[in-house]
Protein backbone atom coordinates (compact mmCIF):
# COMPACT_ATOMS: atom_id res chain seq x y z
CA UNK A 1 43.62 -23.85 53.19
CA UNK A 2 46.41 -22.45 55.20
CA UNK A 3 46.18 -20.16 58.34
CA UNK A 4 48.34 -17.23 58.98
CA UNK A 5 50.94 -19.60 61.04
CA UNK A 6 50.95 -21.70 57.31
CA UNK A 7 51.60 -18.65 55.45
CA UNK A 8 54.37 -17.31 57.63
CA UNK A 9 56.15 -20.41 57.92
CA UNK A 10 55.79 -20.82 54.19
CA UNK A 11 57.48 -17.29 53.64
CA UNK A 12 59.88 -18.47 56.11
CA UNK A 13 60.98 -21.94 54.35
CA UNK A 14 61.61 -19.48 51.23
CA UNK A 15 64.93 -18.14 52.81
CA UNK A 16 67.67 -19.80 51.53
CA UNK A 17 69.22 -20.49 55.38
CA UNK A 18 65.41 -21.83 56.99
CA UNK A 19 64.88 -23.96 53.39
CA UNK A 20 68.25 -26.08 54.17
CA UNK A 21 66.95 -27.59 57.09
CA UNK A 22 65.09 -31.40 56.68
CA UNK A 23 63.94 -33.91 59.07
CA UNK A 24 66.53 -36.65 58.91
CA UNK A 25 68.73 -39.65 60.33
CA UNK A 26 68.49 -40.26 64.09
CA UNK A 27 66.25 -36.38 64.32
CA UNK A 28 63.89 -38.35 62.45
CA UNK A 29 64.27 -41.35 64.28
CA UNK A 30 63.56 -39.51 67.49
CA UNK A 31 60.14 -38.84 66.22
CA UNK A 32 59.71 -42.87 65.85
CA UNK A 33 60.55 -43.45 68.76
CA UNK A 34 58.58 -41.07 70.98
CA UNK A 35 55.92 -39.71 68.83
CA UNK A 36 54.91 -36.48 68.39
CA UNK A 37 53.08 -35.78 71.62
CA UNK A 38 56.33 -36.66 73.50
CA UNK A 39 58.36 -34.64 71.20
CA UNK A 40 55.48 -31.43 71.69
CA UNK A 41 56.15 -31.74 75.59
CA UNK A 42 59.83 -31.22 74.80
CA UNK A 43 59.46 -28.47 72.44
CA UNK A 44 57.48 -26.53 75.70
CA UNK A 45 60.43 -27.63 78.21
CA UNK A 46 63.02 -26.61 75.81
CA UNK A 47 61.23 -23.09 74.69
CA UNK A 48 60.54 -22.69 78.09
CA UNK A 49 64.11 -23.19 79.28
CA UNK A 50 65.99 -21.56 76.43
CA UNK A 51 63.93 -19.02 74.61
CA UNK A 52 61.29 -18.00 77.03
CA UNK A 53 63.04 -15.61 79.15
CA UNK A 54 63.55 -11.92 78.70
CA UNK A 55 67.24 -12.98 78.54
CA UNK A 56 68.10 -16.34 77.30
CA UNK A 57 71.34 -17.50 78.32
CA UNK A 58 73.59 -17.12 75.15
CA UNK A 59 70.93 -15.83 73.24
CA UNK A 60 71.51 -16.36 69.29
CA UNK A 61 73.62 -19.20 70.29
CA UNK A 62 71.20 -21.34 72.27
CA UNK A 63 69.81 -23.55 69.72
CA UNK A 64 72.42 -26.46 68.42
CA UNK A 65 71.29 -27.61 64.97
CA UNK A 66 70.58 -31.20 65.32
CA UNK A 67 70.89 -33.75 68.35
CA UNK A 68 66.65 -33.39 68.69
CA UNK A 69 63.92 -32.74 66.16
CA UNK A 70 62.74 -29.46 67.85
CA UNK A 71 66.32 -28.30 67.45
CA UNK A 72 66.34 -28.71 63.84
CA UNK A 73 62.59 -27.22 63.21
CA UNK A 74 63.83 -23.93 65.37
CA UNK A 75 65.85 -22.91 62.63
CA UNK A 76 63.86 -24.87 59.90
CA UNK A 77 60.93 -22.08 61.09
CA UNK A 78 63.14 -18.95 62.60
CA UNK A 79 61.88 -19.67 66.29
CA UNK A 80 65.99 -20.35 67.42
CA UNK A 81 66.70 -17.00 69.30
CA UNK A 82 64.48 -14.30 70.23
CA UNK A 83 66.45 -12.00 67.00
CA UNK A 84 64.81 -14.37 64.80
CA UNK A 85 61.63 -14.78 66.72
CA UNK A 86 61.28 -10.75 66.87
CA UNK A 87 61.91 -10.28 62.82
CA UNK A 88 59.95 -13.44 61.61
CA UNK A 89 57.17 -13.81 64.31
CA UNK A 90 56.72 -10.22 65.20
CA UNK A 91 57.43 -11.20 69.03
CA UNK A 92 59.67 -8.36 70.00
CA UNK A 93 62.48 -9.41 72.86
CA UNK A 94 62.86 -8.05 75.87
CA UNK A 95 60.61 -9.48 77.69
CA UNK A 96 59.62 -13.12 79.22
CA UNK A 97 57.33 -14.84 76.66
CA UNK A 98 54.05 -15.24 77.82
CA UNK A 99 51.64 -18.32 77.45
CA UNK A 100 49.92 -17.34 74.49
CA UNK A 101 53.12 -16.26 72.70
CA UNK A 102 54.75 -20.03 74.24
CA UNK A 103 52.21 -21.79 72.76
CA UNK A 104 52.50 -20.19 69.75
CA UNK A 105 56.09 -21.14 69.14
CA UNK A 106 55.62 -24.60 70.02
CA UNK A 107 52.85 -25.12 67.17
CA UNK A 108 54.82 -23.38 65.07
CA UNK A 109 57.97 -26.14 65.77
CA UNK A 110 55.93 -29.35 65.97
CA UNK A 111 53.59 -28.26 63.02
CA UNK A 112 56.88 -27.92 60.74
CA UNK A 113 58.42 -31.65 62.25
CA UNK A 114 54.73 -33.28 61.52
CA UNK A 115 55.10 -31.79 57.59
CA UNK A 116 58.86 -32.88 57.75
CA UNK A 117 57.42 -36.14 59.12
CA UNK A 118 54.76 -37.05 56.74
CA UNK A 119 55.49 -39.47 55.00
CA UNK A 120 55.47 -38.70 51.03
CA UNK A 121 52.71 -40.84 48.97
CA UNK A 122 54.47 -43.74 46.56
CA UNK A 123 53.05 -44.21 42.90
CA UNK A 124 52.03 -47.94 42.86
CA UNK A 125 54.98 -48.34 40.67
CA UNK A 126 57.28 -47.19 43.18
CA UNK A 127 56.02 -49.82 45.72
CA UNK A 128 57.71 -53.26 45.86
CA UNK A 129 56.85 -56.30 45.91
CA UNK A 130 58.57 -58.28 49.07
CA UNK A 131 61.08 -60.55 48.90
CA UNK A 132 60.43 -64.14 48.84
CA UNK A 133 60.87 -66.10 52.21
CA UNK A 134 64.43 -67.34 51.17
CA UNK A 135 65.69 -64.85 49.89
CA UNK A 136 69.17 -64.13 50.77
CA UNK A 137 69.78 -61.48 52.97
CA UNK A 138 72.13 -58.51 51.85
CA UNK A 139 75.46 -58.51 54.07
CA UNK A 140 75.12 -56.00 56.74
CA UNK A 141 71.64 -55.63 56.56
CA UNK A 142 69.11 -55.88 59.93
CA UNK A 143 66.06 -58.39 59.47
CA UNK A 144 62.13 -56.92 59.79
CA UNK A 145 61.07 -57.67 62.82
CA UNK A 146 58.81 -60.93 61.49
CA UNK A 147 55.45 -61.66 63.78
CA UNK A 148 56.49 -65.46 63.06
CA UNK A 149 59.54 -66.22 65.04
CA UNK A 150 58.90 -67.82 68.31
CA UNK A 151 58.19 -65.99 71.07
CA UNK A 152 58.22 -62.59 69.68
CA UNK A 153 54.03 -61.92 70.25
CA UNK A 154 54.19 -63.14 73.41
CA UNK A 155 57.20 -61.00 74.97
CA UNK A 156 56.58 -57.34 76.14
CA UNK A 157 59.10 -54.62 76.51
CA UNK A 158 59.22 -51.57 79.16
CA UNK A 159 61.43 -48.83 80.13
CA UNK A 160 61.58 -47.17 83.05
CA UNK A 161 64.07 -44.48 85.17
CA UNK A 162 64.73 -43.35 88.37
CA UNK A 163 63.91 -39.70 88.55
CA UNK A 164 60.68 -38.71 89.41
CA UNK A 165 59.94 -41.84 91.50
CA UNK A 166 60.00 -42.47 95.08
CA UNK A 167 60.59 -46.34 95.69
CA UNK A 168 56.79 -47.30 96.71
CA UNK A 169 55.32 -45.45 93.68
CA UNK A 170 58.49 -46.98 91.50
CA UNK A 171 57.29 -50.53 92.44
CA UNK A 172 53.64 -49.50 91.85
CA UNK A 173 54.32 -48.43 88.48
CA UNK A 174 55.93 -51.65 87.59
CA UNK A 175 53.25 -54.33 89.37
CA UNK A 176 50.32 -51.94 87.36
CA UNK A 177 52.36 -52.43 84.19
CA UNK A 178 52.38 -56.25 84.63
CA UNK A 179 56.58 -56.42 84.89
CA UNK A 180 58.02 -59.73 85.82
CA UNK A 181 61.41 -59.03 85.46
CA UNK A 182 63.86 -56.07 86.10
CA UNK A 183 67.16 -55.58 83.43
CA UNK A 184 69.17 -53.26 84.96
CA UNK A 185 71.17 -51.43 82.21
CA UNK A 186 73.09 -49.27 84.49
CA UNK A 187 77.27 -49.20 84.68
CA UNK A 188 77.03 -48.03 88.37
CA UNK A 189 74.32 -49.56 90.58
CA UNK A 190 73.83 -46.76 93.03
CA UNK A 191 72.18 -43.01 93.05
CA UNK A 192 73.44 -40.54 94.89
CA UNK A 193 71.34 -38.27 97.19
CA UNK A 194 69.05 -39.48 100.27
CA UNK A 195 66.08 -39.55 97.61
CA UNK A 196 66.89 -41.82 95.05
CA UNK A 197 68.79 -44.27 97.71
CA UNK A 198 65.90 -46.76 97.44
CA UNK A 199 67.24 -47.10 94.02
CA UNK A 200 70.69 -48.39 95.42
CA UNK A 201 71.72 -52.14 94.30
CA UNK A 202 71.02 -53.60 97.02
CA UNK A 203 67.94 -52.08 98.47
CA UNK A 204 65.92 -52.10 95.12
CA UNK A 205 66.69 -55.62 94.74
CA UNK A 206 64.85 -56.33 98.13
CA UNK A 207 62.09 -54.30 97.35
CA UNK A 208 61.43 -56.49 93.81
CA UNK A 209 61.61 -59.47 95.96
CA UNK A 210 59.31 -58.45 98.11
CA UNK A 211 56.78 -57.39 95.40
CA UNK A 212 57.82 -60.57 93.26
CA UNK A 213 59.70 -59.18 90.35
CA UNK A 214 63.08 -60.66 88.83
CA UNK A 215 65.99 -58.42 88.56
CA UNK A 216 69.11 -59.23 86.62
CA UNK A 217 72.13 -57.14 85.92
CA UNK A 218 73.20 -56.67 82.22
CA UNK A 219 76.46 -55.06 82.63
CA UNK A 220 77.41 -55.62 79.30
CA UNK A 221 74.59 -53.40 77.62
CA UNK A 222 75.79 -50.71 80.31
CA UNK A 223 78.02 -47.74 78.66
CA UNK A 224 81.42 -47.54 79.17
CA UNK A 225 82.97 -44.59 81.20
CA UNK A 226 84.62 -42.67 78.37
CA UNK A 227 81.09 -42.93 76.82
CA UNK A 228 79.12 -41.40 80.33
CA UNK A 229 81.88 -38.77 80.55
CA UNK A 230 81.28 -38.22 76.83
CA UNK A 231 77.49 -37.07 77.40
CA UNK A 232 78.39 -35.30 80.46
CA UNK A 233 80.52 -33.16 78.51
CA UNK A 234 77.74 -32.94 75.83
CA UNK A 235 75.01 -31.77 79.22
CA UNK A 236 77.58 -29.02 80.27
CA UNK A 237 77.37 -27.44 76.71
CA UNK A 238 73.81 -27.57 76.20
CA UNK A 239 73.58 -26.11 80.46
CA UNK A 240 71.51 -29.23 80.93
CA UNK A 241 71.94 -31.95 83.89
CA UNK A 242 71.18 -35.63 84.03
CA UNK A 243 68.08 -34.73 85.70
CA UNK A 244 66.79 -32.80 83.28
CA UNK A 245 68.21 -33.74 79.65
CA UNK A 246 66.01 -34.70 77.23
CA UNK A 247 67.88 -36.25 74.33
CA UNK A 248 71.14 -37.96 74.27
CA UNK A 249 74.11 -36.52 72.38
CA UNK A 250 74.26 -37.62 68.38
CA UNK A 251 77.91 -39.15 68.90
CA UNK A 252 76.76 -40.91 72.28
CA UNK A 253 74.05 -42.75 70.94
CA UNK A 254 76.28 -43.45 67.47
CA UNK A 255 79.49 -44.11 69.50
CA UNK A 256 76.71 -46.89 72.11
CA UNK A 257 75.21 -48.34 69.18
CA UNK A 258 78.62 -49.41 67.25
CA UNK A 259 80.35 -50.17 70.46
CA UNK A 260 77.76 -51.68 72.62
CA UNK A 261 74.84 -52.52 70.96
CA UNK A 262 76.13 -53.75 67.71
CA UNK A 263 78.33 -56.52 69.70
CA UNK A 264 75.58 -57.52 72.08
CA UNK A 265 73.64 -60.66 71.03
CA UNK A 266 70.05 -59.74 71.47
CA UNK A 267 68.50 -62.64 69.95
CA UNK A 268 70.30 -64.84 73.04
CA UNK A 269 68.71 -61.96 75.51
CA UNK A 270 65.02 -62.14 73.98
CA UNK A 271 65.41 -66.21 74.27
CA UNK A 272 65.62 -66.41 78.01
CA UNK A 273 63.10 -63.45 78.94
CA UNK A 274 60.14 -64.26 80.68
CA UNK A 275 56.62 -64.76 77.72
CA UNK A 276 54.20 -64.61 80.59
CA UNK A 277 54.99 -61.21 81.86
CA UNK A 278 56.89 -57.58 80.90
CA UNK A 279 60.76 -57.25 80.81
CA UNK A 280 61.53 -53.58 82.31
CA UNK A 281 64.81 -52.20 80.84
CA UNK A 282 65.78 -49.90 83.55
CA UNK A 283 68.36 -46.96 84.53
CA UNK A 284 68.41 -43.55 85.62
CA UNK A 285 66.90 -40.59 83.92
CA UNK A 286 63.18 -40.11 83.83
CA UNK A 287 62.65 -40.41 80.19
CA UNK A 288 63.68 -43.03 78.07
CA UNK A 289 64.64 -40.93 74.72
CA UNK A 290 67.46 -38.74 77.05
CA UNK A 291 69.24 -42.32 78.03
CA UNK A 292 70.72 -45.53 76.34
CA UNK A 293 67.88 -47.80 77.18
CA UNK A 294 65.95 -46.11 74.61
CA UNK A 295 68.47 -47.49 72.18
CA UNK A 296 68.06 -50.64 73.59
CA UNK A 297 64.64 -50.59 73.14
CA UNK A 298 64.19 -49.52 69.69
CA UNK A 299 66.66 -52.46 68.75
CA UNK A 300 64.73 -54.91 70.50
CA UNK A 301 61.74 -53.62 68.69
CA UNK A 302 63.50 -53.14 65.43
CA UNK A 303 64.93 -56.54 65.15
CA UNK A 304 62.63 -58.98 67.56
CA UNK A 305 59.19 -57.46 67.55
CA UNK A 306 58.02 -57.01 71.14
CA UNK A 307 55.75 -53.81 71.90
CA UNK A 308 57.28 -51.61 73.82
CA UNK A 309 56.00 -49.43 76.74
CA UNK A 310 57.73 -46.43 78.22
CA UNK A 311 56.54 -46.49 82.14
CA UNK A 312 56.91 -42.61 83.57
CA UNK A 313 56.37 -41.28 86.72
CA UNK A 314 52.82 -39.74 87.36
């Protein structure tokens, strides 16, 4: 039976502009990838950034239409700008959105990405039967992840930043998460800033020693330059920084995958890593979905099978 939020959002996906919007491509695939309670916390930090005050910067402009799910499911349900927000949802502007009214708009967002995300029942003659075990494999095509190749129970995955950590609880974090070994994804081995120095090359290498964790550098899995100045550019429009982006630009993580990823031979990488203990994939940011070891991550998962862990400060 629907609610009055159901109903409104119904009327609103009747408009020919709010109907053309669908949960797709690498929006959907952010949803994968961090599930919905990670992609709820970033509908409140980016309603609370953008539309929340009396005066959002740009206001009517604010809201790209893809690069995030929550982006695309503002206009999908009229919650972009506080114009739309006042004629759809009756919440006039003028005037900072309170909690109530916050909350509000953030069920609205993530109730229209978990419809989007549903996946649609399959008549059982819609369902296929898989393909036999030697079946050739079409040209271009990525294998499942199968539970049968060697190694690929017994290896564990984990990401982990920077931000948000101070080096004691940074090596705490790891030890409680059972990490052996340290892959350090990063094109420049140093933070700048006295509070994030611990993070330096050298200094965080000493402090893994000391707490008996591996650390290798995997330069070649790090992104180029052009592709760092690339995002940067992509942060300035959006008025975000590296310290607080949440989601990587569409033609970043497009532009990594064919560039970087696609060349890199994973399958040599998963060989030689450590079945006894976790493999941290590590670089800057605090969350994994707003940086390229995400990306890493979800290929390692895709194509090799280990679980994967996202290790956060707090």
């Amino acid at each position: 039976m629907m609610d009055e939020l159901d109903a409104r959002l119904h009327r609103i996906g009747q408009h020919p502009f709010h109907a053309k919007f669908r949960l797709r491509g690498r929006d959907r695939a952010v949803v994968d990838l961090c599930g919905i309670t990670t992609v709820r916390r970033h509908a409140e930090e980016l309603v609370g950034r953008r539309l929340a005050p009396a005066e959002p910067r740009n206001d009517g402009r604010q809201t790209p239409y893809r690069g995030h799910p929550v982006f695309v499911a503002q206009h999908a349900t009229a919650t972009c700008c506080r114009t739309c927000l006042a004629r759809w949802h009756d919440i006039p502007a003028g005037h900072a959105l309170d909690g109530a009214e916050r909350s509000y708009v953030v069920e609205a967002i993530c109730r229209w990405i978990a419809k989007q995300y549903a996946p649609t029942p399959r008549r059982r003659d819609q369902i296929e039967a898989p393909p036999p075990a030697n079946a050739p494999r079409v040209a271009g095509e990525r294998p499942a992840p199968p539970s049968s190749w060697p190694g690929a129970a017994m290896r564990r995955i984990a990401t982990i930043g920077v931000y948000g950590f101070t080096a004691g609880a940074f090596v705490e974090k790891l030890t409680g998460g059972g990490v052996g070994l340290l892959l350090d994804l990063r094109q420049r081995r140093g933070v700048r800033g006295p509070d994030y120095s611990w993070a330096n090359s050298v200094r965080l290498q000493r402090a893994l020693a000391a707490a008996d964790i591996g650390y290798r550098h995997v330069k070649e899995l790090a992104p180029t330059t052009e592709l760092r100045q690339l995002q940067y550019r992509e942060d300035d429009c959006q008025g975000v920084g590296k310290r607080n982006r949440i989601a990587l630009a569409p033609e970043y993580a497009e532009r990594y995958t064919r560039e970087i990823l696609d060349p890199f031979d994973l399958g040599a990488l998963v060989a030689e890593l450590p079945s006894d203990s976790v493999t941290a994939l590590f670089c800057v940011e605090r969350d994994p979905e707003a940086c390229h070891r995400s990306l890493v991550a979800a290929r390692l998962r895709a194509e090799h099978g280990p679980p994967v862990t996202d290790l956060r400060p707090g």
